[in-house]
C-alpha atoms as a PDB file:
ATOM      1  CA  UNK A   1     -41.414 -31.328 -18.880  1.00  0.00           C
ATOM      2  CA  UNK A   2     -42.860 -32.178 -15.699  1.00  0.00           C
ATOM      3  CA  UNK A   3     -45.578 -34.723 -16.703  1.00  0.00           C
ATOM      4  CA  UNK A   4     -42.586 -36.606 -18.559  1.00  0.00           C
ATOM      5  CA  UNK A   5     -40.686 -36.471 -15.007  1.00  0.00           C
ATOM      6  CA  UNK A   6     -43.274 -37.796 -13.574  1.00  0.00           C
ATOM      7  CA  UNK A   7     -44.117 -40.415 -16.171  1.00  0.00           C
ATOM      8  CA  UNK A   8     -40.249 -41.821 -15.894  1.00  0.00           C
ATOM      9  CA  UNK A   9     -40.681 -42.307 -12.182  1.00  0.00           C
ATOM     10  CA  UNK A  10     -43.281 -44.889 -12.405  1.00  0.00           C
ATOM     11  CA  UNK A  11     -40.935 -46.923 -14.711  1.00  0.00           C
ATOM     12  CA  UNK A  12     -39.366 -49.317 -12.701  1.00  0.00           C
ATOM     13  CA  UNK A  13     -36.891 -52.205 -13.629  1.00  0.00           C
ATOM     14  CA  UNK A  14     -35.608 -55.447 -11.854  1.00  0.00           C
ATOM     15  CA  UNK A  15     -34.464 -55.633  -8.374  1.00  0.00           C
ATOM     16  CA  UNK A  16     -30.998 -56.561  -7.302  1.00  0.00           C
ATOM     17  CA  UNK A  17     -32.601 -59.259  -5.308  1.00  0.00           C
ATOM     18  CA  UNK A  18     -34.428 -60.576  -8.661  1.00  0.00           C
ATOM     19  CA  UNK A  19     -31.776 -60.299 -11.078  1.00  0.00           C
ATOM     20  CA  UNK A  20     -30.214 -62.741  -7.890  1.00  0.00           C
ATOM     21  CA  UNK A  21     -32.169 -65.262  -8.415  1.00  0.00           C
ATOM     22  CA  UNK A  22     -32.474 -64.925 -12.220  1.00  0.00           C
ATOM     23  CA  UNK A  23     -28.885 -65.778 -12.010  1.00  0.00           C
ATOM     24  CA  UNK A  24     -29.303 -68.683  -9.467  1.00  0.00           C
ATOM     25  CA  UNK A  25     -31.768 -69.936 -11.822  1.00  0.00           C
ATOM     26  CA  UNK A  26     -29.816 -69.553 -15.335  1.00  0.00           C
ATOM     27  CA  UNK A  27     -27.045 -71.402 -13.169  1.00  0.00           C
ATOM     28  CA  UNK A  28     -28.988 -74.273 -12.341  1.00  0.00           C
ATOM     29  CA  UNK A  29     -30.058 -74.531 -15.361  1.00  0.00           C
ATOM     30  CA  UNK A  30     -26.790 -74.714 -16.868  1.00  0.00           C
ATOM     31  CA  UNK A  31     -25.230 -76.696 -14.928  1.00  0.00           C
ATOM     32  CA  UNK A  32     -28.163 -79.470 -15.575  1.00  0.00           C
ATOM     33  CA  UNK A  33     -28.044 -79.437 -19.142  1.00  0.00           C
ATOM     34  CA  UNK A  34     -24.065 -79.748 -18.708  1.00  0.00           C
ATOM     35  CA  UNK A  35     -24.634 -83.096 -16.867  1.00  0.00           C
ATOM     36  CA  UNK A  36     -27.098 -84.412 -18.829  1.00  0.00           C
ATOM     37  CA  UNK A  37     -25.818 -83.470 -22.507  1.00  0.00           C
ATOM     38  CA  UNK A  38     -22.616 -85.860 -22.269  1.00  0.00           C
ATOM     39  CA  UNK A  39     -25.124 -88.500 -20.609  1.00  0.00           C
ATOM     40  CA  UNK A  40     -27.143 -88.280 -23.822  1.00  0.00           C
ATOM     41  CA  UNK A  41     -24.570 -88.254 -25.891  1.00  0.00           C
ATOM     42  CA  UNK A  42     -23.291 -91.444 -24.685  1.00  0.00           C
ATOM     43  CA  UNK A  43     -26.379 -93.053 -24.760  1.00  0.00           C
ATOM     44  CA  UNK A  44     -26.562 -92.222 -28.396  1.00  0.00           C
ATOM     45  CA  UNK A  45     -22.931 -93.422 -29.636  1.00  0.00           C
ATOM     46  CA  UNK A  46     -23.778 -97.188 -27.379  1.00  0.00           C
ATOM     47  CA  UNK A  47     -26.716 -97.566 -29.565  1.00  0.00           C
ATOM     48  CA  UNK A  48     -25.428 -96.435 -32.638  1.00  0.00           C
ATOM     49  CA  UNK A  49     -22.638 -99.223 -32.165  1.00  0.00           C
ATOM     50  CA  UNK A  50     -24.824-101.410 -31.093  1.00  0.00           C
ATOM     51  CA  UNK A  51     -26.473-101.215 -34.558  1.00  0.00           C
ATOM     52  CA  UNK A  52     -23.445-101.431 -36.025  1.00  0.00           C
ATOM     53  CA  UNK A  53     -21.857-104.044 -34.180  1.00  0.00           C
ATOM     54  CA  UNK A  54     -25.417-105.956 -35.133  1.00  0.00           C
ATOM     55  CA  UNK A  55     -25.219-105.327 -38.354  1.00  0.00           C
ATOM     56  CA  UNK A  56     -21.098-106.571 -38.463  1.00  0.00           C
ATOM     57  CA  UNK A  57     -21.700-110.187 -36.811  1.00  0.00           C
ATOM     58  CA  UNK A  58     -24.849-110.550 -39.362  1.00  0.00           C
ATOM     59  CA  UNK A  59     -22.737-110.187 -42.430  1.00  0.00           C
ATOM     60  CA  UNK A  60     -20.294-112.438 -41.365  1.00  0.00           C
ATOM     61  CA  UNK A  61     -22.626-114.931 -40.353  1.00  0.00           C
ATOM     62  CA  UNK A  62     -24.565-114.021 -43.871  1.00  0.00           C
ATOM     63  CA  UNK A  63     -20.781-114.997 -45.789  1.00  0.00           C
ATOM     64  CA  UNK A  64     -20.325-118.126 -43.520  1.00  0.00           C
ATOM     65  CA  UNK A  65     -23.461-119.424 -44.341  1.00  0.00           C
ATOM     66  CA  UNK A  66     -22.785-119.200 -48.374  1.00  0.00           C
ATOM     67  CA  UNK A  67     -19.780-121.100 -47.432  1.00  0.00           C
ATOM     68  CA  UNK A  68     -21.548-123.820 -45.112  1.00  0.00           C
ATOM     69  CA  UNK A  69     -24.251-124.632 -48.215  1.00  0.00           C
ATOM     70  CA  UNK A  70     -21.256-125.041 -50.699  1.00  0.00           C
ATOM     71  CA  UNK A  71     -20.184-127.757 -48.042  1.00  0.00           C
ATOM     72  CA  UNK A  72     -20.038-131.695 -49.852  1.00  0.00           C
ATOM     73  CA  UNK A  73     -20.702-130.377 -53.493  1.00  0.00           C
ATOM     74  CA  UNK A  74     -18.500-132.466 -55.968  1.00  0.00           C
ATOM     75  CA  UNK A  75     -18.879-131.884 -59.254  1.00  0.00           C
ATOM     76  CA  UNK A  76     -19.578-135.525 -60.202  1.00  0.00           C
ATOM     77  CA  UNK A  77     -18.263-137.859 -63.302  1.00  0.00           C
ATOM     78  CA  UNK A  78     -18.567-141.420 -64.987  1.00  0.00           C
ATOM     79  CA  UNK A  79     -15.457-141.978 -63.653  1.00  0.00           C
ATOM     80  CA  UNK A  80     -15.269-139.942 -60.304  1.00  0.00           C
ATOM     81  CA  UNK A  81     -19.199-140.247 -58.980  1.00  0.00           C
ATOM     82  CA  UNK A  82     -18.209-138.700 -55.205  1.00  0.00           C
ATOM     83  CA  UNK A  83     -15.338-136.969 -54.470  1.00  0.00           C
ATOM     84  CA  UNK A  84     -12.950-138.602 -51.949  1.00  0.00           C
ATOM     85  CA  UNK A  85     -12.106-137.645 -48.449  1.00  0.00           C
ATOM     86  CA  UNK A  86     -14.590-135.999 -45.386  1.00  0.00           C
ATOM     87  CA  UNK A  87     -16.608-133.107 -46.219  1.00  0.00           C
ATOM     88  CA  UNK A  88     -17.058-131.991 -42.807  1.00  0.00           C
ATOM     89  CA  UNK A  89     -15.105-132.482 -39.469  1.00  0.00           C
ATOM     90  CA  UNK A  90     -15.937-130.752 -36.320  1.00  0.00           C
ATOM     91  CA  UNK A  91     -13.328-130.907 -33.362  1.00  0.00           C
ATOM     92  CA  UNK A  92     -11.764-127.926 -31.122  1.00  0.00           C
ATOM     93  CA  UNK A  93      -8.068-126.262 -31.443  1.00  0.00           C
ATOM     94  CA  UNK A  94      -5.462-127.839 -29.544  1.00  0.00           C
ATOM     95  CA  UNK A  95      -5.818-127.168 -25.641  1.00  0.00           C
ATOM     96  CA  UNK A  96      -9.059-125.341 -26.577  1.00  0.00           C
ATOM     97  CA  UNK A  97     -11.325-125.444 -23.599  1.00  0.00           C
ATOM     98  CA  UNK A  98     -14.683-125.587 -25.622  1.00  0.00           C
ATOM     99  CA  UNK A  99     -15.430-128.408 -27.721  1.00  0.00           C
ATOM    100  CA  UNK A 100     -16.941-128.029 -31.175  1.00  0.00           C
ATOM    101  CA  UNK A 101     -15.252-124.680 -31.483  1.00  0.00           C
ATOM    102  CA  UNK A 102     -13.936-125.584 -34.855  1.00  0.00           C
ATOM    103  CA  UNK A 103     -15.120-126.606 -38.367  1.00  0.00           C
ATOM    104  CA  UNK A 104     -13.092-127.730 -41.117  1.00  0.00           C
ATOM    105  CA  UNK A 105     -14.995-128.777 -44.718  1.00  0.00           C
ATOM    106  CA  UNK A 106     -14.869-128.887 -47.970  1.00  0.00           C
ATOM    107  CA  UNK A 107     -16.920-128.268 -51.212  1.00  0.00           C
ATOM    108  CA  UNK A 108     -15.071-128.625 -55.245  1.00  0.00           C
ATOM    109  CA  UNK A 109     -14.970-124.802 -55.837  1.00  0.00           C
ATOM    110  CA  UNK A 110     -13.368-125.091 -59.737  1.00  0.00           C
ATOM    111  CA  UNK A 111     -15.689-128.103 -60.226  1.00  0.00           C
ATOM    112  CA  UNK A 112     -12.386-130.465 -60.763  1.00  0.00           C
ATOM    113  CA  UNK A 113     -14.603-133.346 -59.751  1.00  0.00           C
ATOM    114  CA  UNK A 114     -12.369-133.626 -56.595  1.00  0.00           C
ATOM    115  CA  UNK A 115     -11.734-132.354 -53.307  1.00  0.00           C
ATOM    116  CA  UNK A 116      -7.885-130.539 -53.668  1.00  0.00           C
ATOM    117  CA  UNK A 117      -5.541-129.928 -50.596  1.00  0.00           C
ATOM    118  CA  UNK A 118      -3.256-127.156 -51.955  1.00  0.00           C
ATOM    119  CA  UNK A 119       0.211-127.509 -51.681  1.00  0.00           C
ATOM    120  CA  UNK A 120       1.609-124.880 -48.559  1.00  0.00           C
ATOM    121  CA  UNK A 121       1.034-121.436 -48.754  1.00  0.00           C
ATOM    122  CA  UNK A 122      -1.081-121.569 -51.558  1.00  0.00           C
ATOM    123  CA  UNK A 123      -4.532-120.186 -51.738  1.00  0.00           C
ATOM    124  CA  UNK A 124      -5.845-123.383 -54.242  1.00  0.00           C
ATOM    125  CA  UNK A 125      -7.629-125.550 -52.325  1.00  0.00           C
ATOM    126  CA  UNK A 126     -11.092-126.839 -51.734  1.00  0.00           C
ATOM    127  CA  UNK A 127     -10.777-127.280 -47.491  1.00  0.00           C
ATOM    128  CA  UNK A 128     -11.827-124.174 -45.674  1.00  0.00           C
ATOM    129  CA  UNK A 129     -12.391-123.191 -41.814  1.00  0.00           C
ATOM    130  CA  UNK A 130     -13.768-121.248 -39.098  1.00  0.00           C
ATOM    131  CA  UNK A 131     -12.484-121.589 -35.198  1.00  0.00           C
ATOM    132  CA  UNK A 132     -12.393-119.954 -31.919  1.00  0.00           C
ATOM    133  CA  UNK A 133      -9.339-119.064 -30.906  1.00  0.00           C
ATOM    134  CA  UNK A 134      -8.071-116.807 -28.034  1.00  0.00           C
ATOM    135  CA  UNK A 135     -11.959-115.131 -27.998  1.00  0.00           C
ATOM    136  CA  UNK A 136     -11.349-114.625 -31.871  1.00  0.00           C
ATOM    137  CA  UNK A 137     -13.680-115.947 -34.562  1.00  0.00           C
ATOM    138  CA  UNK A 138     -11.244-117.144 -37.113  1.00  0.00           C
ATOM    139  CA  UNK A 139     -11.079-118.262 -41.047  1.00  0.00           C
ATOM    140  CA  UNK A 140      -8.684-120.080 -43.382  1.00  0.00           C
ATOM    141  CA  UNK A 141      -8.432-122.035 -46.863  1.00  0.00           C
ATOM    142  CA  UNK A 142      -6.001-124.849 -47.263  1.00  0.00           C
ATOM    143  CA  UNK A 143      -6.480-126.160 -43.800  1.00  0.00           C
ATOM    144  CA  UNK A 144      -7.463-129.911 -42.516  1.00  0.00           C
ATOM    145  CA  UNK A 145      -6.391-129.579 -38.917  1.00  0.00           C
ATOM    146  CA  UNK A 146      -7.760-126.432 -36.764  1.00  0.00           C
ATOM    147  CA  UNK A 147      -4.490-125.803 -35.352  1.00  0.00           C
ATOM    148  CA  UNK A 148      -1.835-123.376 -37.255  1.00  0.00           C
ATOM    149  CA  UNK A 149      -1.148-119.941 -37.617  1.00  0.00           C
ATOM    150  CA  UNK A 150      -2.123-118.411 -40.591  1.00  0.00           C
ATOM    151  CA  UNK A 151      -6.055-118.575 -39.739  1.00  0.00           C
ATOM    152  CA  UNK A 152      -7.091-114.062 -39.615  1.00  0.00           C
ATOM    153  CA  UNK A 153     -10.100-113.045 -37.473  1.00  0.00           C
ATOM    154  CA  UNK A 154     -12.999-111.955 -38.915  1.00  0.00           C
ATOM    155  CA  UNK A 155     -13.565-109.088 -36.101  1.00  0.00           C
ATOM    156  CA  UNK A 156     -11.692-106.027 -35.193  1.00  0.00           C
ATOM    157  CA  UNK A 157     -10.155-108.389 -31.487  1.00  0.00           C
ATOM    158  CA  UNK A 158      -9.778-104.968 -29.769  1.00  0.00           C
ATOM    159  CA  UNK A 159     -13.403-104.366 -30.072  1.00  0.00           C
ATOM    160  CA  UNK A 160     -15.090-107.812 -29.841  1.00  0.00           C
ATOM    161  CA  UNK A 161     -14.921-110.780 -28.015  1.00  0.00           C
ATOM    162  CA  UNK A 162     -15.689-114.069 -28.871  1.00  0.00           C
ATOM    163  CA  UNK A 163     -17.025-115.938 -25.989  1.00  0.00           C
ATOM    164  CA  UNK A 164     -18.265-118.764 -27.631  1.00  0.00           C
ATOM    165  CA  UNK A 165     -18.467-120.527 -31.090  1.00  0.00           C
ATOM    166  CA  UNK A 166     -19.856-124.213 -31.390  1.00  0.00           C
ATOM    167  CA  UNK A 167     -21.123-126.417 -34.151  1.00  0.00           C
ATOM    168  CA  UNK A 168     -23.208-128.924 -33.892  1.00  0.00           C
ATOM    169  CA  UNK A 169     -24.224-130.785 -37.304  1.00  0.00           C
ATOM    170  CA  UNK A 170     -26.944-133.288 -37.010  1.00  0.00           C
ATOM    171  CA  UNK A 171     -26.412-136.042 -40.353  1.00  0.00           C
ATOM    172  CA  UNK A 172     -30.367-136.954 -39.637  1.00  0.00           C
ATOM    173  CA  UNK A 173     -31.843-134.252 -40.602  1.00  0.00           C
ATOM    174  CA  UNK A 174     -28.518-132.441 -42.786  1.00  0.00           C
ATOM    175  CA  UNK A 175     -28.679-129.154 -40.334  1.00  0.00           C
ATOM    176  CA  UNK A 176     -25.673-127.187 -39.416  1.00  0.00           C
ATOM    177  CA  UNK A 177     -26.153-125.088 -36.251  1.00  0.00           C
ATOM    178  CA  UNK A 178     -23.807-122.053 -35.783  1.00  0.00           C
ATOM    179  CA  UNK A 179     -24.033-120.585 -32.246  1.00  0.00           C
ATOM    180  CA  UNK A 180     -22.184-117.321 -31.346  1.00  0.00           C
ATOM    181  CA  UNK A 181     -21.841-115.334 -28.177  1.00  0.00           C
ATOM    182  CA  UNK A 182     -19.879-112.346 -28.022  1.00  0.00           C
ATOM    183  CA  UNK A 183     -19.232-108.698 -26.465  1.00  0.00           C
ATOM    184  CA  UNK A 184     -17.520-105.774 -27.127  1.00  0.00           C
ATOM    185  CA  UNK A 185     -15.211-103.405 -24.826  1.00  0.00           C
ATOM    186  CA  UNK A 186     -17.155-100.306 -25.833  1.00  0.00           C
ATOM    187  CA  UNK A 187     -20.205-101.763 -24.511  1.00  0.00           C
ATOM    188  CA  UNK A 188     -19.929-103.066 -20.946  1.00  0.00           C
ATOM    189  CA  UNK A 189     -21.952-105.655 -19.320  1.00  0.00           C
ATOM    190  CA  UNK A 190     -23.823-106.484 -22.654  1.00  0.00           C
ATOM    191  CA  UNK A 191     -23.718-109.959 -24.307  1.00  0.00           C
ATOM    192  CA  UNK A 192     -25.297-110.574 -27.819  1.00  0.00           C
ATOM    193  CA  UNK A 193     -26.023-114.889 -28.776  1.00  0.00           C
ATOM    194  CA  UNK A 194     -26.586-114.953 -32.534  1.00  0.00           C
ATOM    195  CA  UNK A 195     -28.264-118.857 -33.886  1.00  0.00           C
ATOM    196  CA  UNK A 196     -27.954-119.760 -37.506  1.00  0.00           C
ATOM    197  CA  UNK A 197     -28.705-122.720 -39.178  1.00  0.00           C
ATOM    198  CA  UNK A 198     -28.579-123.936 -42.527  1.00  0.00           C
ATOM    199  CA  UNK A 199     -29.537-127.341 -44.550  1.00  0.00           C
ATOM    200  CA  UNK A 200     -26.407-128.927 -46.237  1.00  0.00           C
ATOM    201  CA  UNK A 201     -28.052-130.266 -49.589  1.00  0.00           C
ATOM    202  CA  UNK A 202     -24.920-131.457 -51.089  1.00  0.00           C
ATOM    203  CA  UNK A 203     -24.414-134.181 -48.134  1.00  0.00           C
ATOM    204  CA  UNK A 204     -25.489-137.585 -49.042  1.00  0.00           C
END
């Protein structure tokens, strides 16, 4: 009995002062990996958007282009060789502060041989556009002007913002340059410029 008394004394455990400064140190730690976990995790959601927002603007530039390569094709006859009317017109929206902002044109989509302006509200015609309007990026069918109201955005407008669209098509060489620069509200002080360009075969 008395060597285990004596055994039990040598065992000795933490000291108030040490199982202090555990504490302290637990604490700090803590509190670091509280200030630095949301940190992260905001970091992680801006560049998961960012990807996503990326891969957003390329589709719709993907879709415009299929459009812009359709641009001047007539569906030609013995009678009817070319299709009447302009197959491309780039101007601006009424009291639009950036020229070139707007693109109306036209391909023969059910290969009538002609170019058809659908009567109102209908969705049969062979004239289609894109515009800026109001920091929207905006489409339409059955358009020759690029004013109206019935044009829809192509982006969500409470997440991006269109800063700039302009189209410059050079008749030389048959190129169509798209140029794009936008932002979004969930990603601050970030601007993104996207550049497409496509060759319009069907223009003579």
């Amino acid at each position: 009995m008395l060597i285990r008394a004596r055994e039990n004394k040598r065992e000795k455990g933490f000291s108030l002062l040490e199982s202090l400064v555990a504490m302290l140190v637990g604490c700090l730690v803590c509190i670091a990996a509280m200030n630095t976990i949301p940190v992260l995790f905001k970091q992680l959601f801006q560049v998961f958007f960012q990807y996503q927002l990326d891969r957003e603007v390329r589709q719709v530039l993907i879709n415009i282009e299929k459009d812009f390569r359709r641009i001047g094709h007539c569906s030609q006859s013995l009678s009817k060789p070319r299709c009447e009317g302009k197959a491309i017109t780039i101007s601006a929206k009424f009291l639009s502060h950036q020229m070139n902002s707007c693109i109306i044109f036209a391909y023969d989509q059910d290969l009538s041989g002609s170019w058809v302006v659908g009567q109102e509200k209908t969705l049969h015609s062979d004239f289609f556009g894109f515009r800026l309007n109001n920091n929207k990026l905006e489409s339409n069918r059955n358009v020759t002007s690029c004013d109206g109201t019935r044009w829809q955005s192509l982006f969500d407008p409470s997440i991006v913002k269109v800063n700039k669209l302009n189209f410059n098509w050079q008749p030389a060489v048959h190129m169509l340059e798209t140029h794009i620069n936008l932002e979004s509200l969930l990603l601050p002080s970030k601007t993104f410029n996207y550049r497409s360009t496509v060759m319009l075969r069907n223009m003579p």
